[in-house]
N, C-alpha and C. Protein backbone atom coordinates (compact mmCIF):
# COMPACT_ATOMS: atom_id res chain seq x y z
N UNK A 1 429.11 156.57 188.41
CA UNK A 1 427.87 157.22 188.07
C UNK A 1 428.14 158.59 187.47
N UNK A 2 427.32 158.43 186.62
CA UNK A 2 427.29 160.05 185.87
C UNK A 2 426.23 161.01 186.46
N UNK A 3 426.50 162.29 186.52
CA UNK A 3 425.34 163.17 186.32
C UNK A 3 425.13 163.82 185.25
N UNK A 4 424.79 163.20 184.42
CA UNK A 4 424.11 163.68 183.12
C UNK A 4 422.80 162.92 182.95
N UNK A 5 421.90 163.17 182.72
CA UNK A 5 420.25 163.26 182.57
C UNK A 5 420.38 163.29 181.03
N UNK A 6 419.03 162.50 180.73
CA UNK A 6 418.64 162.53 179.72
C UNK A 6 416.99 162.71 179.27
N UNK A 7 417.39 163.64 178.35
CA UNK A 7 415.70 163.94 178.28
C UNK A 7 414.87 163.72 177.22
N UNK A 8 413.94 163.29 177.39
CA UNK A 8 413.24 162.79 175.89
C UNK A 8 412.23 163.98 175.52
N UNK A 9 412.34 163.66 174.12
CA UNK A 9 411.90 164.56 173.35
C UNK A 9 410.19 164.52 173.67
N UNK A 10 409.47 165.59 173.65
CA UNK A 10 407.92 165.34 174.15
C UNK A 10 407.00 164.65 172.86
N UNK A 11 406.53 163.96 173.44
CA UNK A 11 405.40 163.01 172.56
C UNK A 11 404.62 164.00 171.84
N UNK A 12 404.60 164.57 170.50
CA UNK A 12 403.61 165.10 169.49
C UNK A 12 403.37 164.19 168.12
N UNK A 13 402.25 164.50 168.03
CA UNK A 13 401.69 164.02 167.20
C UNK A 13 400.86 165.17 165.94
N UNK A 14 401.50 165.41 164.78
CA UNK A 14 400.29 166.15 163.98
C UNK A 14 399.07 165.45 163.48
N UNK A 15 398.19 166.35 163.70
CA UNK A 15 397.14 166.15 162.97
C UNK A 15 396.52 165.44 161.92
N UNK A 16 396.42 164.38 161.71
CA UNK A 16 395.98 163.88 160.22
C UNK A 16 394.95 163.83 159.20
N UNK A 17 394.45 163.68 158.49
CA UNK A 17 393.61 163.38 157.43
C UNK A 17 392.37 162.90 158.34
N UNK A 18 392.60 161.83 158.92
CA UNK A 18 391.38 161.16 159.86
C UNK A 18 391.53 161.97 161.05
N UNK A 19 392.12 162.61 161.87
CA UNK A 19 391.44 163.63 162.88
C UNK A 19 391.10 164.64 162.34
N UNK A 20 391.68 165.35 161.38
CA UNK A 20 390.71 166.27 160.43
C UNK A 20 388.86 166.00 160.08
N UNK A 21 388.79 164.92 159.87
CA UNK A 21 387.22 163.98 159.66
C UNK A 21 386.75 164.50 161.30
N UNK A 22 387.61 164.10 162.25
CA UNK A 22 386.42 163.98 163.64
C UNK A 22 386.48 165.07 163.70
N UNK A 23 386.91 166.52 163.48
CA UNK A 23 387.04 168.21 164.12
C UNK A 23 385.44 168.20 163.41
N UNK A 24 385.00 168.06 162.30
CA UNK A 24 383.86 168.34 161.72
C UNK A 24 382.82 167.70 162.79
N UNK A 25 382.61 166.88 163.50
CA UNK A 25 381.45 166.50 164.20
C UNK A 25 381.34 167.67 165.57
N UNK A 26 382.97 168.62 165.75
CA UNK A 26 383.13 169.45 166.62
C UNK A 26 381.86 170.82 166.46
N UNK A 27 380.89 170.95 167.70
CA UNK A 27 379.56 171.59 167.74
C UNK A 27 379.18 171.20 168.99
N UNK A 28 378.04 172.03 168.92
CA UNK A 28 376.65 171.58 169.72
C UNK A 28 375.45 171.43 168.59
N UNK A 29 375.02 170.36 169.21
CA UNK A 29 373.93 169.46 168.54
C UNK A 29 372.97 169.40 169.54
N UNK A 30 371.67 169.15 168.21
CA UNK A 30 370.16 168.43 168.93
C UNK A 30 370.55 167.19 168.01
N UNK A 31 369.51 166.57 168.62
CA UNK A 31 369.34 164.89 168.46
C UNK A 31 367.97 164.21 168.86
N UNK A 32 367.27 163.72 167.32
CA UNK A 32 366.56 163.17 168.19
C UNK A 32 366.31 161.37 167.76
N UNK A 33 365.93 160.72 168.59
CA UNK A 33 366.16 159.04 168.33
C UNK A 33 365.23 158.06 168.29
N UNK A 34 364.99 157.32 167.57
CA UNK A 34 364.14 156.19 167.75
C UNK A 34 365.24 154.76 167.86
N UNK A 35 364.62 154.05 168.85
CA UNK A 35 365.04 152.99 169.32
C UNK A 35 363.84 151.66 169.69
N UNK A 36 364.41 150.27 168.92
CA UNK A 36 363.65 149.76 169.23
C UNK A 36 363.33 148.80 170.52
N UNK A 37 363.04 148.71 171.21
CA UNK A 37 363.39 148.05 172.05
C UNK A 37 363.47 146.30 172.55
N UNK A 38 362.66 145.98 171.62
CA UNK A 38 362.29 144.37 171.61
C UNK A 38 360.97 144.51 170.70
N UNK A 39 361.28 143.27 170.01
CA UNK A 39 360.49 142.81 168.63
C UNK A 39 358.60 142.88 169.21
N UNK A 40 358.65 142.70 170.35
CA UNK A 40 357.42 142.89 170.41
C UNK A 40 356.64 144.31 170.81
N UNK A 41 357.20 145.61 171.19
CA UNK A 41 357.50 146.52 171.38
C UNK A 41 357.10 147.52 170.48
N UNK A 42 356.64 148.67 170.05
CA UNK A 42 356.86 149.83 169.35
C UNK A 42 358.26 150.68 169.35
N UNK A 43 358.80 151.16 168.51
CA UNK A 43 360.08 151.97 168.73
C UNK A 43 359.65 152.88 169.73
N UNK A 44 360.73 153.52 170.35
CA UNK A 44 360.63 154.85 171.00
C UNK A 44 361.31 155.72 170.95
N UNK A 45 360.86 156.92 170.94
CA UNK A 45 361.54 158.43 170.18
C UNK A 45 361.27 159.00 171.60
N UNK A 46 363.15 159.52 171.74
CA UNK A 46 363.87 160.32 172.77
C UNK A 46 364.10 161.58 171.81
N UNK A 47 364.62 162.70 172.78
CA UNK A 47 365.33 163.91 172.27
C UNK A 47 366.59 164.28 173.03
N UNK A 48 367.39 165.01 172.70
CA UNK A 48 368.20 165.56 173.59
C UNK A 48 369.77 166.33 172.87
N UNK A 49 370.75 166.69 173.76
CA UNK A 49 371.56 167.48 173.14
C UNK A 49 373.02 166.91 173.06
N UNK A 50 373.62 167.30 172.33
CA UNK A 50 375.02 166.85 172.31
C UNK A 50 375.99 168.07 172.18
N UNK A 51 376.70 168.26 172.65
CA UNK A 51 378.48 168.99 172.55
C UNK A 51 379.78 168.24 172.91
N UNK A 52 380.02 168.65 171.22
CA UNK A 52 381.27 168.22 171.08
C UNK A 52 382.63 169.22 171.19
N UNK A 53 383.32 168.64 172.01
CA UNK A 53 384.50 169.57 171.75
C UNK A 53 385.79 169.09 171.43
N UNK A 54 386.92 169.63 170.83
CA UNK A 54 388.22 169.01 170.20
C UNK A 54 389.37 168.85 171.58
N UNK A 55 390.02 167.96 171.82
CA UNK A 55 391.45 167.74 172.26
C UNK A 55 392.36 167.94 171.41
N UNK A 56 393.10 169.20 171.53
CA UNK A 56 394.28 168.90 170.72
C UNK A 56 394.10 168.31 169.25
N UNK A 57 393.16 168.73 168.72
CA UNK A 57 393.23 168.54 167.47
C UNK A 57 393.73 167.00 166.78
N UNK A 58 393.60 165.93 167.78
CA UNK A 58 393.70 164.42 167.29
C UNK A 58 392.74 163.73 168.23
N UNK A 59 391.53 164.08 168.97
CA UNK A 59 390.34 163.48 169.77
C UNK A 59 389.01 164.38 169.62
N UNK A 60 388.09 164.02 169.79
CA UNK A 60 386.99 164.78 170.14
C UNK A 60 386.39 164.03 171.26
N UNK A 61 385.40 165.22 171.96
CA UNK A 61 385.11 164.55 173.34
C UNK A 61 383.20 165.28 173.16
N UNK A 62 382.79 163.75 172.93
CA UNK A 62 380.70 164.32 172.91
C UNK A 62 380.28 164.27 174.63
N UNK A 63 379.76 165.13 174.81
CA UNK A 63 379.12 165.13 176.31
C UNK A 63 377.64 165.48 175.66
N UNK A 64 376.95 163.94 176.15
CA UNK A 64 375.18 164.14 175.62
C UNK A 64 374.49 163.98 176.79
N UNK A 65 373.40 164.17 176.67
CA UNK A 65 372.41 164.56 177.72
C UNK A 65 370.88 164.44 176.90
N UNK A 66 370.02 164.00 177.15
CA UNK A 66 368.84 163.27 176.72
C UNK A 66 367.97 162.64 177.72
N UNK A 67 366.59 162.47 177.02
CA UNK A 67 365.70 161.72 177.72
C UNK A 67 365.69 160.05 177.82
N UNK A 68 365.00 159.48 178.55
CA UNK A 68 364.88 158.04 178.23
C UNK A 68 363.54 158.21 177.97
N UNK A 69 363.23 156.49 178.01
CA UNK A 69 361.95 156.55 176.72
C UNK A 69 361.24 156.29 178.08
N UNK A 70 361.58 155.77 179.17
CA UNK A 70 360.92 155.38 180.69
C UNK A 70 361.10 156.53 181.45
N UNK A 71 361.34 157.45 181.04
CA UNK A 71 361.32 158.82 181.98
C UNK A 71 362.53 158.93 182.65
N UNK A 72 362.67 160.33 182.99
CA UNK A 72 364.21 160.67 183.59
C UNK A 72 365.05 161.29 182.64
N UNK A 73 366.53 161.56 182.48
CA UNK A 73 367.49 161.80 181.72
C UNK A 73 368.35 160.79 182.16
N UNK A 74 369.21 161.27 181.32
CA UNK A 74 370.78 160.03 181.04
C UNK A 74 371.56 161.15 180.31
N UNK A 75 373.04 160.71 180.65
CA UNK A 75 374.62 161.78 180.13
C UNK A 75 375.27 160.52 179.54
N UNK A 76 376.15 160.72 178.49
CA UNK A 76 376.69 160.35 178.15
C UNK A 76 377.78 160.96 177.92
N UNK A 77 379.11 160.14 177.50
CA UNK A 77 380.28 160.58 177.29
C UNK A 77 381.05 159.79 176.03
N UNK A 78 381.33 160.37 175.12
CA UNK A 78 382.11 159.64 173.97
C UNK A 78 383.31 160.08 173.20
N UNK A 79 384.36 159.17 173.20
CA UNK A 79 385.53 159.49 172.72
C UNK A 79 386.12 159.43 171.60
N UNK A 80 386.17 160.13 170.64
CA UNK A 80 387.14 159.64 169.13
C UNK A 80 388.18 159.52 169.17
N UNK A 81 389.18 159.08 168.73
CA UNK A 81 390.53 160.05 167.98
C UNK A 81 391.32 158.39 166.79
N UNK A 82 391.77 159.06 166.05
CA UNK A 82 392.95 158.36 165.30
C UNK A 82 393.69 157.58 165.93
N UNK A 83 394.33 156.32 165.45
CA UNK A 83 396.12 155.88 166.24
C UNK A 83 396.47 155.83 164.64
N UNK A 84 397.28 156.43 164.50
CA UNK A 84 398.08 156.33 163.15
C UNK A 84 398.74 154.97 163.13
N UNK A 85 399.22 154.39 164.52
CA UNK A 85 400.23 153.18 164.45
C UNK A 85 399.19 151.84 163.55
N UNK A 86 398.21 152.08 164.52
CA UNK A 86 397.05 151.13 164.42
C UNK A 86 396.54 150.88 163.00
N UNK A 87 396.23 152.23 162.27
CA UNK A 87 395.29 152.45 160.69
C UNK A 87 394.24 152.58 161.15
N UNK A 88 393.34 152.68 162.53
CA UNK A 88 392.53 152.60 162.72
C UNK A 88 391.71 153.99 164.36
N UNK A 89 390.49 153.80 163.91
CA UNK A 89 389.61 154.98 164.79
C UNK A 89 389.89 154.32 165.95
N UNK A 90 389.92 154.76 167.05
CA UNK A 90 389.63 154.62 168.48
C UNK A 90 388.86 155.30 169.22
N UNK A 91 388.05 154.36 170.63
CA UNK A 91 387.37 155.29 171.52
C UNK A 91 386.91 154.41 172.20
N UNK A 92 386.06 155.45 173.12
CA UNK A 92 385.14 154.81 173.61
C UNK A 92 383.78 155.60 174.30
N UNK A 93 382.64 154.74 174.76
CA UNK A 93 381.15 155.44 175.17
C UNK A 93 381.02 154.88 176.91
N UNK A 94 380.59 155.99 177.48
CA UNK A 94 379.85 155.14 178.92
C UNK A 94 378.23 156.07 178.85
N UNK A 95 377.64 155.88 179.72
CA UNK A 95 376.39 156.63 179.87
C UNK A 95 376.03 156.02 181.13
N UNK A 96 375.29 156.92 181.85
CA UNK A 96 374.70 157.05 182.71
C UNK A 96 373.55 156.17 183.39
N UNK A 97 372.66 155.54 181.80
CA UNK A 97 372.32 154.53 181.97
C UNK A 97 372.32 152.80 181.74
N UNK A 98 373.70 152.68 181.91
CA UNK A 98 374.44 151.67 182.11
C UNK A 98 375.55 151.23 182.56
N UNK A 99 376.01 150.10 182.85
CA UNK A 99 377.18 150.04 183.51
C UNK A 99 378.46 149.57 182.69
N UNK A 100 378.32 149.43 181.39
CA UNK A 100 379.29 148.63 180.50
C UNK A 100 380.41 149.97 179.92
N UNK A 101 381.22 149.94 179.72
CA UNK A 101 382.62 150.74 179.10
C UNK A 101 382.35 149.85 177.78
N UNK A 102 382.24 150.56 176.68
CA UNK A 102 381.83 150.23 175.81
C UNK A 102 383.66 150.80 174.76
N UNK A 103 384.06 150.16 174.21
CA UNK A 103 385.73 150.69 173.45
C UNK A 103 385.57 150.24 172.08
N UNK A 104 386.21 150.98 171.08
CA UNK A 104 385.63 150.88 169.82
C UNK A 104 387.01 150.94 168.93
N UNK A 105 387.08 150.67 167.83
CA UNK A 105 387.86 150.20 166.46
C UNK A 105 387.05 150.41 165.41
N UNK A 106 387.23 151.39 164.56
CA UNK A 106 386.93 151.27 163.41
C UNK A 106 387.37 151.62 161.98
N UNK A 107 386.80 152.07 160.96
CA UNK A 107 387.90 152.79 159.83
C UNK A 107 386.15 153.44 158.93
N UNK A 108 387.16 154.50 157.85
CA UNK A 108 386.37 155.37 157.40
C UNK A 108 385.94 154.55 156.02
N UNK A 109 384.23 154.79 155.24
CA UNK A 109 384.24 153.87 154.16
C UNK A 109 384.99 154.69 153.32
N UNK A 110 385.54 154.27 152.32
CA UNK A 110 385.92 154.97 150.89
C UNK A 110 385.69 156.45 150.35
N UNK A 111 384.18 156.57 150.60
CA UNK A 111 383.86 158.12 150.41
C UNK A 111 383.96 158.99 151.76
N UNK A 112 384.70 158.84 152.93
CA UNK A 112 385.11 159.44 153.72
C UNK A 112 383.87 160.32 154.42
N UNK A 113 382.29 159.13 154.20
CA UNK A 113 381.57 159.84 154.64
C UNK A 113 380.85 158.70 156.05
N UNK A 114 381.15 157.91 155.67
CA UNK A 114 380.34 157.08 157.38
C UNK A 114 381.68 156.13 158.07
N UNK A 115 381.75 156.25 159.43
CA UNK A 115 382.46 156.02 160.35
C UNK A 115 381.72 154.61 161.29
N UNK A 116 382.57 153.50 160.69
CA UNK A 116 381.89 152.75 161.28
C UNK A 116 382.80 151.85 162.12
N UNK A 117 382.19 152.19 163.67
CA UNK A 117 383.08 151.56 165.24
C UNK A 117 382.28 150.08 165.32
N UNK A 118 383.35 149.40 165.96
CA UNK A 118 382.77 147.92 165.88
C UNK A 118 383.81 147.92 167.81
N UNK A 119 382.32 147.20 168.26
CA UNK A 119 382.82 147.27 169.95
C UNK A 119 382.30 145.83 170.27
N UNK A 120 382.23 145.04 171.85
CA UNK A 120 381.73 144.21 172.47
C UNK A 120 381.13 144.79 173.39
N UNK A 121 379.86 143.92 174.06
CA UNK A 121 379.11 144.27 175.35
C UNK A 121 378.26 142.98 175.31
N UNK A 122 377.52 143.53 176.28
CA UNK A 122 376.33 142.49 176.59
C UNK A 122 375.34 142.70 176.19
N UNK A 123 375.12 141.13 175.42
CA UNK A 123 374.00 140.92 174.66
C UNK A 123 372.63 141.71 175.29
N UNK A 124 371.56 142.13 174.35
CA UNK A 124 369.94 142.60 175.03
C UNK A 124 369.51 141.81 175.25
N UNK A 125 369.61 140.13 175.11
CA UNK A 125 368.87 138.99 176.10
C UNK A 125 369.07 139.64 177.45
N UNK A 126 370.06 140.34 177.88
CA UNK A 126 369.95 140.06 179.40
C UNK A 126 370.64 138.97 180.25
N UNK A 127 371.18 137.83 179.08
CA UNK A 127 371.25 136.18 179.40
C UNK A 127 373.13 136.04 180.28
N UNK A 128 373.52 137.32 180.51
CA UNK A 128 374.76 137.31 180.58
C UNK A 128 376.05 137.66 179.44
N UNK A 129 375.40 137.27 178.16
CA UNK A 129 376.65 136.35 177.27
C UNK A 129 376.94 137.86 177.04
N UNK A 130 378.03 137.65 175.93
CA UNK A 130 378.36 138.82 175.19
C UNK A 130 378.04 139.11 173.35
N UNK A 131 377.72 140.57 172.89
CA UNK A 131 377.26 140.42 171.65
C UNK A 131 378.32 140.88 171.17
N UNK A 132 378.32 141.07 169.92
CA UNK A 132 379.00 142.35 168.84
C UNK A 132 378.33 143.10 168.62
N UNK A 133 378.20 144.51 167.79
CA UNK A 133 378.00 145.63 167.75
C UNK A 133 378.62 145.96 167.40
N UNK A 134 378.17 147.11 166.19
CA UNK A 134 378.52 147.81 165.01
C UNK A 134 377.65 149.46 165.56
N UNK A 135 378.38 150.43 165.33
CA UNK A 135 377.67 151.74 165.26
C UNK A 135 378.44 152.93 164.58
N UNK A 136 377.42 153.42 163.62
CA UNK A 136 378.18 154.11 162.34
C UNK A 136 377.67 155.53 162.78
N UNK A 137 378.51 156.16 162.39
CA UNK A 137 378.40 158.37 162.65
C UNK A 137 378.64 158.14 160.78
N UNK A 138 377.30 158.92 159.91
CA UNK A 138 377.27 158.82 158.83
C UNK A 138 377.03 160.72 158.80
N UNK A 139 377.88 161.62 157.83
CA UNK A 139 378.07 162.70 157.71
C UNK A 139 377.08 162.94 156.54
N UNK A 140 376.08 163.72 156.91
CA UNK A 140 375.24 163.90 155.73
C UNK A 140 375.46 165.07 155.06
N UNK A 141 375.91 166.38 156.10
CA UNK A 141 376.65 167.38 155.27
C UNK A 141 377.43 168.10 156.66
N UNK A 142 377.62 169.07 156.89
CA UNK A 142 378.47 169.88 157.95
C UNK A 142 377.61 170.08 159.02
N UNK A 143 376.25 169.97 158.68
CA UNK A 143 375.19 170.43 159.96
C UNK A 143 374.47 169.29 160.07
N UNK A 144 374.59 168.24 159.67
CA UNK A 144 373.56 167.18 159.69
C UNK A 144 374.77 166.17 159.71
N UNK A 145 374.46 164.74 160.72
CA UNK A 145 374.58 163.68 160.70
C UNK A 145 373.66 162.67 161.39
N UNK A 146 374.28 160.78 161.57
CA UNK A 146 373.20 160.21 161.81
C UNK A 146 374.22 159.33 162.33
N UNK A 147 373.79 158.62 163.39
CA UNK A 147 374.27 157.52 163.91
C UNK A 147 373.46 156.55 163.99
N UNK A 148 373.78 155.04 163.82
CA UNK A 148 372.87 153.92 163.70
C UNK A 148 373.67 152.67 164.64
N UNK A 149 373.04 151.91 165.62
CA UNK A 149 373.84 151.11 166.22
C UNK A 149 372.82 149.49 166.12
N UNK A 150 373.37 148.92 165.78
CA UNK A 150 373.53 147.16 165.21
C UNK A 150 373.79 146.45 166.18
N UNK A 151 373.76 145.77 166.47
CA UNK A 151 373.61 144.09 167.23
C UNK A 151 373.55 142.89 166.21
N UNK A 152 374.69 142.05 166.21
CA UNK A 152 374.90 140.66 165.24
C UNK A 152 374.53 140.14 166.03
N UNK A 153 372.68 139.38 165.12
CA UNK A 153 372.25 138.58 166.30
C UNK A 153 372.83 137.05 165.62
N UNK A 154 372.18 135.87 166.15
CA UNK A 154 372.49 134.72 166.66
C UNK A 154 372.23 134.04 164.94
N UNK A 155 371.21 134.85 164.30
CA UNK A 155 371.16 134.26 162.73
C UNK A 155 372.65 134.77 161.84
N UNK A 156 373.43 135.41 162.18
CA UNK A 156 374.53 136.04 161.64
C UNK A 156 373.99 137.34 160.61
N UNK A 157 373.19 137.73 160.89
CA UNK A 157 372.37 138.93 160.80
C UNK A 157 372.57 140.08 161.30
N UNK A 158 372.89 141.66 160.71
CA UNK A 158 372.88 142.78 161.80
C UNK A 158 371.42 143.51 162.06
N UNK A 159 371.31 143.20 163.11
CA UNK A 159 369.72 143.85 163.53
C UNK A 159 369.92 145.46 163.93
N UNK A 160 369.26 146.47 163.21
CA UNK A 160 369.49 147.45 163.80
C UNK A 160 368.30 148.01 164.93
N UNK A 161 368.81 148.79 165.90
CA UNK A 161 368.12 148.65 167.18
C UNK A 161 367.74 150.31 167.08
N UNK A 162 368.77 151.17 166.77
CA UNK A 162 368.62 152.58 167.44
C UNK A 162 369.45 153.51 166.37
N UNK A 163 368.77 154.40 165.72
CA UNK A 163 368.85 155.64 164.67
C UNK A 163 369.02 156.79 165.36
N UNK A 164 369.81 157.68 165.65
CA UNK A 164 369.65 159.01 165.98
C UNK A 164 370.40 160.31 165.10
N UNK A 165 369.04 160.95 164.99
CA UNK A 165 369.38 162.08 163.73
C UNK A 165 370.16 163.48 164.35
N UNK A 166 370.73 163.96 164.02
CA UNK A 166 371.84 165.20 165.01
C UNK A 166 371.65 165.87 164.04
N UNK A 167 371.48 167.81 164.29
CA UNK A 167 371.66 168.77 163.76
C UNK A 167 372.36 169.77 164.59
N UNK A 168 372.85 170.72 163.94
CA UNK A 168 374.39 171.25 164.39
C UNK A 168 373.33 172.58 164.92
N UNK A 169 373.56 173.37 165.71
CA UNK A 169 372.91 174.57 166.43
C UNK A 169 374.02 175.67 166.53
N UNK A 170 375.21 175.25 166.76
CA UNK A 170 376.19 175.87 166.50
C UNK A 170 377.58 175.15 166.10
């Protein structure tokens, strides 16, 4: 046996092009949302706040806080960042009012202006099964964006369910 140790070099990573994209959503935000809830239903318009803050300059971390449309509040928590290995966005969402870990994959369109995560969960039947889901962070300028979240229903159709408009406060 030897005593010589070996030490590995520490895991860094620079910064790239695509974590450069998520530092810009880095703020505090208002937000406010319409969601529909079922076809027979009227939409319903929530409000509430978001702050974002950077990890190390390759994640961002949203901590939101908002109303429901049935009264009360709800927190949420959402994760960005790059995998360079991958080519692709990573993350993930939980909230407060639900129980699903929601994990995401996505990539940037062409004009490096909408971010669109593609995740699994459970279908809004309620019926058990599982859906797909699509939800895009679209950059309208440095103080303004929009997120939109989709459900592929059963016609091979994306139904969109829930719009929320964000403005930057600081």
């Amino acid at each position: 046996m030897t005593s010589e140790t070996t030490q590995q070099a520490p895991m860094t990573a620079e910064p790239q092009k695509e974590h450069q994209w998520l530092q810009r959503l880095v703020g505090e935000w208002t937000f406010e949302s319409e969601a529909s809830m079922g076809p027979d239903q009227p939409p319903e318009k929530v409000s509430g706040t978001e702050s974002v803050r950077a990890l190390g300059g390759l994640w961002i971390i949203g901590a939101g806080e908002g109303e429901m449309p049935s009264g009360g509040s709800h927190r949420s928590v959402l994760t960005l960042g790059y995998d360079p290995d991958k080519k692709r966005f990573v993350g993930s969402f939980i909230s407060s009012m639900m129980p699903s870990f929601w994990v995401y994959e996505g990539e940037l369109d062409t004009g490096s202006n909408v971010l669109t995560l593609n995740t699994e969960g459970p279908s809004m039947a309620g019926d058990g099964t599982m859906a797909k889901y699509q939800e895009t962070i679209e950059l309208l300028s440095d103080d303004h964006r929009v997120f939109k979240s989709r459900v592929l229903g059963e016609d091979g159709d994306w139904q969109e369910f829930l719009s929320m408009s964000y403005r930057r406060t600081r």
